[in-house]
Structures are given as C-alpha cells and as structure tokens.
Protein backbone atom coordinates (compact mmCIF):
# COMPACT_ATOMS: atom_id res chain seq x y z
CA UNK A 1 -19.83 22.93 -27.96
CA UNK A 2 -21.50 23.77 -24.50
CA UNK A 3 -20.17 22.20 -21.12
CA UNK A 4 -22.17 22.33 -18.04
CA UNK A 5 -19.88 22.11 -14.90
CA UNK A 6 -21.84 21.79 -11.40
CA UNK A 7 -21.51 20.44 -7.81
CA UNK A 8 -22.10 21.50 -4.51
CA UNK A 9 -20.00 24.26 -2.45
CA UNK A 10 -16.08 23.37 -2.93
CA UNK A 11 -15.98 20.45 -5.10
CA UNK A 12 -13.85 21.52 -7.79
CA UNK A 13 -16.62 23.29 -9.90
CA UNK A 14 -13.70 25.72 -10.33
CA UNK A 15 -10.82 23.74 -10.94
CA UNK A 16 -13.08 22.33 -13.96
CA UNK A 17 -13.36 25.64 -15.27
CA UNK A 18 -9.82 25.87 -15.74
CA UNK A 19 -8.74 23.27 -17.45
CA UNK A 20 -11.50 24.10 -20.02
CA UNK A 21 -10.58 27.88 -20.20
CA UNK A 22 -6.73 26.52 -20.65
CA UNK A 23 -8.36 24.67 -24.10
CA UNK A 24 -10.22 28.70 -24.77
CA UNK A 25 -13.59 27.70 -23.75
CA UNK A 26 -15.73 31.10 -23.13
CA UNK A 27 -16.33 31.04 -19.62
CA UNK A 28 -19.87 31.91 -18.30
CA UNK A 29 -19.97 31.82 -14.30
CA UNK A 30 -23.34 32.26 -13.19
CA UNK A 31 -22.85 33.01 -9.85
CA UNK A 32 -21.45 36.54 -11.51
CA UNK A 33 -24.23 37.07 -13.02
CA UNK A 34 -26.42 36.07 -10.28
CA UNK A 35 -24.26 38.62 -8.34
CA UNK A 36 -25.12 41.12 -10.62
CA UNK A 37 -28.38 40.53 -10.62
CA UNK A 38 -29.24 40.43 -7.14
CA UNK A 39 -28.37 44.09 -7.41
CA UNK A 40 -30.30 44.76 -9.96
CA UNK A 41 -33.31 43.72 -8.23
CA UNK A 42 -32.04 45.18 -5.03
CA UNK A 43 -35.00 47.62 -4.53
CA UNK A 44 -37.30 45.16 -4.93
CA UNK A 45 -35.89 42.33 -2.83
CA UNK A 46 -35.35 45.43 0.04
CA UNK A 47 -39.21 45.81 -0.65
CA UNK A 48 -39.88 42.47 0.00
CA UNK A 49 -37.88 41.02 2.74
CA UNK A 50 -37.11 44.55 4.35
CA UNK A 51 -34.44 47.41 4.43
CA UNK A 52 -32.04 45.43 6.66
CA UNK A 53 -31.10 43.29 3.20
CA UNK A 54 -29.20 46.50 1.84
CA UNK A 55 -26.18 47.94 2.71
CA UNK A 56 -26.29 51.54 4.43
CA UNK A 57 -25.42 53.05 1.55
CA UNK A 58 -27.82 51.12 -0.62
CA UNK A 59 -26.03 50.10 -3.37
CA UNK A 60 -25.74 46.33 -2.58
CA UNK A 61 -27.27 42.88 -1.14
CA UNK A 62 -26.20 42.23 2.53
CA UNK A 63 -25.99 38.35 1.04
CA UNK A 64 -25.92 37.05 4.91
CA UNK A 65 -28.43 38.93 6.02
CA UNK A 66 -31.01 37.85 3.14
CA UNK A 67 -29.38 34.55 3.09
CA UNK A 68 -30.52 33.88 6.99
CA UNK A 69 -33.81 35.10 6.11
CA UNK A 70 -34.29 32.97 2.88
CA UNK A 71 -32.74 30.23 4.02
CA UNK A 72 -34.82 29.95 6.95
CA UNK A 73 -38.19 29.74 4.78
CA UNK A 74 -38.84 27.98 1.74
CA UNK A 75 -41.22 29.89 0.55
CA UNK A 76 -39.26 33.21 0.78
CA UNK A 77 -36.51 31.42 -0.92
CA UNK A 78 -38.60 30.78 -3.83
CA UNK A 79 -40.15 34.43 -3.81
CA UNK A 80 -36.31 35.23 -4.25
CA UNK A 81 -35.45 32.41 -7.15
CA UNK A 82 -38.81 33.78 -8.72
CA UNK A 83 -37.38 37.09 -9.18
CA UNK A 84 -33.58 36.20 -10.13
CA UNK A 85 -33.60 32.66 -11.93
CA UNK A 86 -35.52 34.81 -15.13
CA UNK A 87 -33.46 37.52 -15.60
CA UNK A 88 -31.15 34.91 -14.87
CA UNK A 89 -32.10 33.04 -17.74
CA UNK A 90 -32.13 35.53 -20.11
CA UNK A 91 -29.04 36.77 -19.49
CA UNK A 92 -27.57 33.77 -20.12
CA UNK A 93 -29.24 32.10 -22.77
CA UNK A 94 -28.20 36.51 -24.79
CA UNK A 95 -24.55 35.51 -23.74
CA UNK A 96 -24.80 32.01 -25.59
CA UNK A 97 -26.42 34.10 -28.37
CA UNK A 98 -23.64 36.32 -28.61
CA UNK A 99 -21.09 33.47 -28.07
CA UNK A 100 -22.50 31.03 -30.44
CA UNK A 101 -19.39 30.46 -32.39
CA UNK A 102 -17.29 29.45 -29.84
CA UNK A 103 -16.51 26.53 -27.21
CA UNK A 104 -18.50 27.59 -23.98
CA UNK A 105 -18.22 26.24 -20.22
CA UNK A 106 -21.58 27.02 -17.82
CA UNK A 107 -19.96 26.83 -14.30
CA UNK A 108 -23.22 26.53 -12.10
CA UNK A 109 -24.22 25.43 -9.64
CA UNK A 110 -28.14 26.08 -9.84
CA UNK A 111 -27.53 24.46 -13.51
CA UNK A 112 -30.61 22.06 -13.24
CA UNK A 113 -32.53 24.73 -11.74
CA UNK A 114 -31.84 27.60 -13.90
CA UNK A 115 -32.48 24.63 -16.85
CA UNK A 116 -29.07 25.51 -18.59
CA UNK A 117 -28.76 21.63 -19.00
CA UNK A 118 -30.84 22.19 -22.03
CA UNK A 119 -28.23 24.12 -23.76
CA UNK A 120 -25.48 21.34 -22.85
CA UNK A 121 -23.66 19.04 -25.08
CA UNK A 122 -22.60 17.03 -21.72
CA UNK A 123 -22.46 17.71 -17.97
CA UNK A 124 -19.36 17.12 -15.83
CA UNK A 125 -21.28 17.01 -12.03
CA UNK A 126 -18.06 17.96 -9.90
CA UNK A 127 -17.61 16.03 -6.53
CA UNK A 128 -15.15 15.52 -3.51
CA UNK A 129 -15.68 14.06 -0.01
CA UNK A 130 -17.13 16.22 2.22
CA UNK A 131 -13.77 16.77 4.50
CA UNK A 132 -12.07 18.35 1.68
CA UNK A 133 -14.78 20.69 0.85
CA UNK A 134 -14.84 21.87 4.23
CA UNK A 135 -11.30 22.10 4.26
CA UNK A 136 -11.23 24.23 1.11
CA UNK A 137 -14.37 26.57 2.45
CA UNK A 138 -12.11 27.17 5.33
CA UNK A 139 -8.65 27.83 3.30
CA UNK A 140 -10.57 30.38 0.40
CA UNK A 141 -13.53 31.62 1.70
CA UNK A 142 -12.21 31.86 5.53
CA UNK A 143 -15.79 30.44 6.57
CA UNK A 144 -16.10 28.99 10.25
CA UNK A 145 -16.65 25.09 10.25
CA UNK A 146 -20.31 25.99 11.43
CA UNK A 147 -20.68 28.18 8.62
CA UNK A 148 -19.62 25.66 5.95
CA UNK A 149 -21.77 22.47 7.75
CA UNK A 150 -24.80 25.21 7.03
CA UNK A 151 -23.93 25.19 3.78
CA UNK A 152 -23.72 21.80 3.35
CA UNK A 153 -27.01 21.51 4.49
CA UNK A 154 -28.51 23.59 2.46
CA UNK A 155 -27.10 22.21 -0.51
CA UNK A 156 -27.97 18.77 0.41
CA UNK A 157 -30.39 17.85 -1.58
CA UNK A 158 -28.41 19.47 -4.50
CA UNK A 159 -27.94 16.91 -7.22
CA UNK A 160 -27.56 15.78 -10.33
CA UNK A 161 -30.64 15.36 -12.06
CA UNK A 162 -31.86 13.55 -15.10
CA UNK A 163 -31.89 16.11 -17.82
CA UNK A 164 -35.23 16.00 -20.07
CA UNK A 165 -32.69 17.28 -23.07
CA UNK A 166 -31.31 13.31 -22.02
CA UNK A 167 -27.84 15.15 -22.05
CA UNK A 168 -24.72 13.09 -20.91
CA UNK A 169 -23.99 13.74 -17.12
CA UNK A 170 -20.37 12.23 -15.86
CA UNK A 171 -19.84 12.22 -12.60
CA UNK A 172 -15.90 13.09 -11.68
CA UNK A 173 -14.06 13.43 -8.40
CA UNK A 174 -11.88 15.79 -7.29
CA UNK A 175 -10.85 14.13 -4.22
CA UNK A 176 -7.54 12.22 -5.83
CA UNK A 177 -5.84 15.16 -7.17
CA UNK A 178 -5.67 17.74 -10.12
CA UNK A 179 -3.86 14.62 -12.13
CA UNK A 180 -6.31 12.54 -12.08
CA UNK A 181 -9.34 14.75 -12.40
CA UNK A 182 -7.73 16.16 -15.33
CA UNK A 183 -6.88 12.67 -16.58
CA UNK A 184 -10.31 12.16 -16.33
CA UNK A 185 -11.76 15.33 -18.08
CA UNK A 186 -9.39 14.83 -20.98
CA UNK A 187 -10.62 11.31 -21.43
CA UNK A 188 -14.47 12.59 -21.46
CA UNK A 189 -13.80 15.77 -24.04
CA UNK A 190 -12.38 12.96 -26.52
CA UNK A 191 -15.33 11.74 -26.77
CA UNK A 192 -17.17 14.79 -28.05
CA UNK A 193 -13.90 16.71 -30.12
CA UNK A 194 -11.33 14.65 -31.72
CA UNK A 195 -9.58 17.36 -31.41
CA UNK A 196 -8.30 16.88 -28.17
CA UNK A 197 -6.73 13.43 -28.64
C-alpha cells in the first residue's frame, strides 16, 4: 500500500508521517531528496541563475538566495522545477521499485506536481488554520512572521487536486489536536487494511 501525505508549510504533513511510520510504513520524504538533488544540480543551477546561489565553498544551494530569485519570477521557477522535478521523479518512482514489498508513506508536498498521486492507494491532504501554522513556523523553523506570511503566499494556490489516477483524497485537520487527527487517520486506514481494526 502507498499513502500520499501533503499540505502546505506547517500543517501536520509531519505529524502524519508518524503515526504511519509507528504502523512501519517506509518513509519517503521528498523534500530530502529534493535536498539532495538541488546539489546535485548545483553547477548547473549556479550556471543559470548565477554564482551568488552557492555557498563560498561551493558545495551547496544558498536555498534563500535562489529562493528570492525564483520566487520572484515564474518563469525562473519553472527553469528550476524543469531541472529537479525529473530526477526527482526518478528517484522516487527507483525507491518504490526497491520498496515494493512493503507499506510506503510519500510525505510531499509538491505531490500533485511531481505526479506521485499516481502511485497512491489514497491521499491524506494535511490542513490547519493558518494561525497555527504560523505559530509552528515560528516555534521549529525560528522563521520571522514576515518570513512565514511569504510563505504562505507562495504556497497559496497549493492544493489538492483531482488526481487523473481518480485516487481517494481525504481531507484531515490538524487544528483539534494529535487525538483527533489520529482518530481520524485510524478511521481512514480501516478502510483500505483490515488490519488495522
């Protein structure tokens, strides 16, 4: 069985994660491997949107430095997805490959994107009101308030979408509590492993 788990910044995508690695779900988490990747490529993104994207001793991404500049153009953004969503892809369609035996979560957010929703058995689309994302930005990744409203932003028009595999997509809050969301998650995985009752 393969779980896609996605939101925007801070909505539990993580929490999610847990409760299915707790039940020994394989964990892919694709903003590792997008990590990973971005350094990879980091020659060739330095090429294209200039030295001041690596570090000084050129062995990494300055991610807020190529952030401002991609984030400030759409069409360098999708230069940059152009390069990294393939390898991407490939990546993590080998893992699957090579995990194909076991129970696997996909903790993305790019899921849609990326078109992992094609491997999926069902979606869980992680959410929480916007207040307690910021207020978990600003508690784990010590972000200012203005950098987590740019965030927001940028995400905004990051959503579910209707999957052309017609996968199940359940929407599930965070915002009540871990009790309740995991209420919630173990009523959803009955319906797929019996298992689990």
């Amino acid at each position: 069985m393969i779980v896609g788990i996605s939101g925007k910044y801070c909505a539990g995508k993580e929490l999610a994660s847990l409760f299915f690695r707790k039940r020994g779900f394989y964990h892919i988490e694709v903003d590792k491997i997008g990590h990973s990747v971005l350094k990879e490529q980091r020659l060739l993104i330095a090429s294209l949107f200039g030295k001041q994207v690596l570090s000084t001793d050129l062995q990494e991404i300055n991610r807020n430095i190529l952030g401002s500049i991609v984030f400030a153009d759409q069409s360098k953004l999708t230069q940059l997805e152009n390069i990294l969503h393939p390898i991407m892809q490939k990546k993590i369609i080998y893992i699957l490959d090579q995990q194909k035996n076991k129970n696997i979560i996909i903790n993305a957010a790019l899921l849609f994107s990326l078109k992992l929703d094609l491997y999926c058995q069902y979606i869980l689309w992680v959410t929480a009101h916007p207040l307690i994302r910021m207020y978990r930005g600003k508690k784990r990744d010590k972000k200012s308030i203005r950098q987590i409203v740019n965030l927001m932003r940028r995400q905004k028009t990051l959503n579910p979408q209707p999957s052309s595999s017609n996968v199940d997509i359940y929407v599930v809050s965070t915002s009540l509590g871990k009790f309740l969301f995991e209420k919630k998650l173990k009523k959803i995985m009955r319906k797929y492993n019996k298992k689990y009752e």
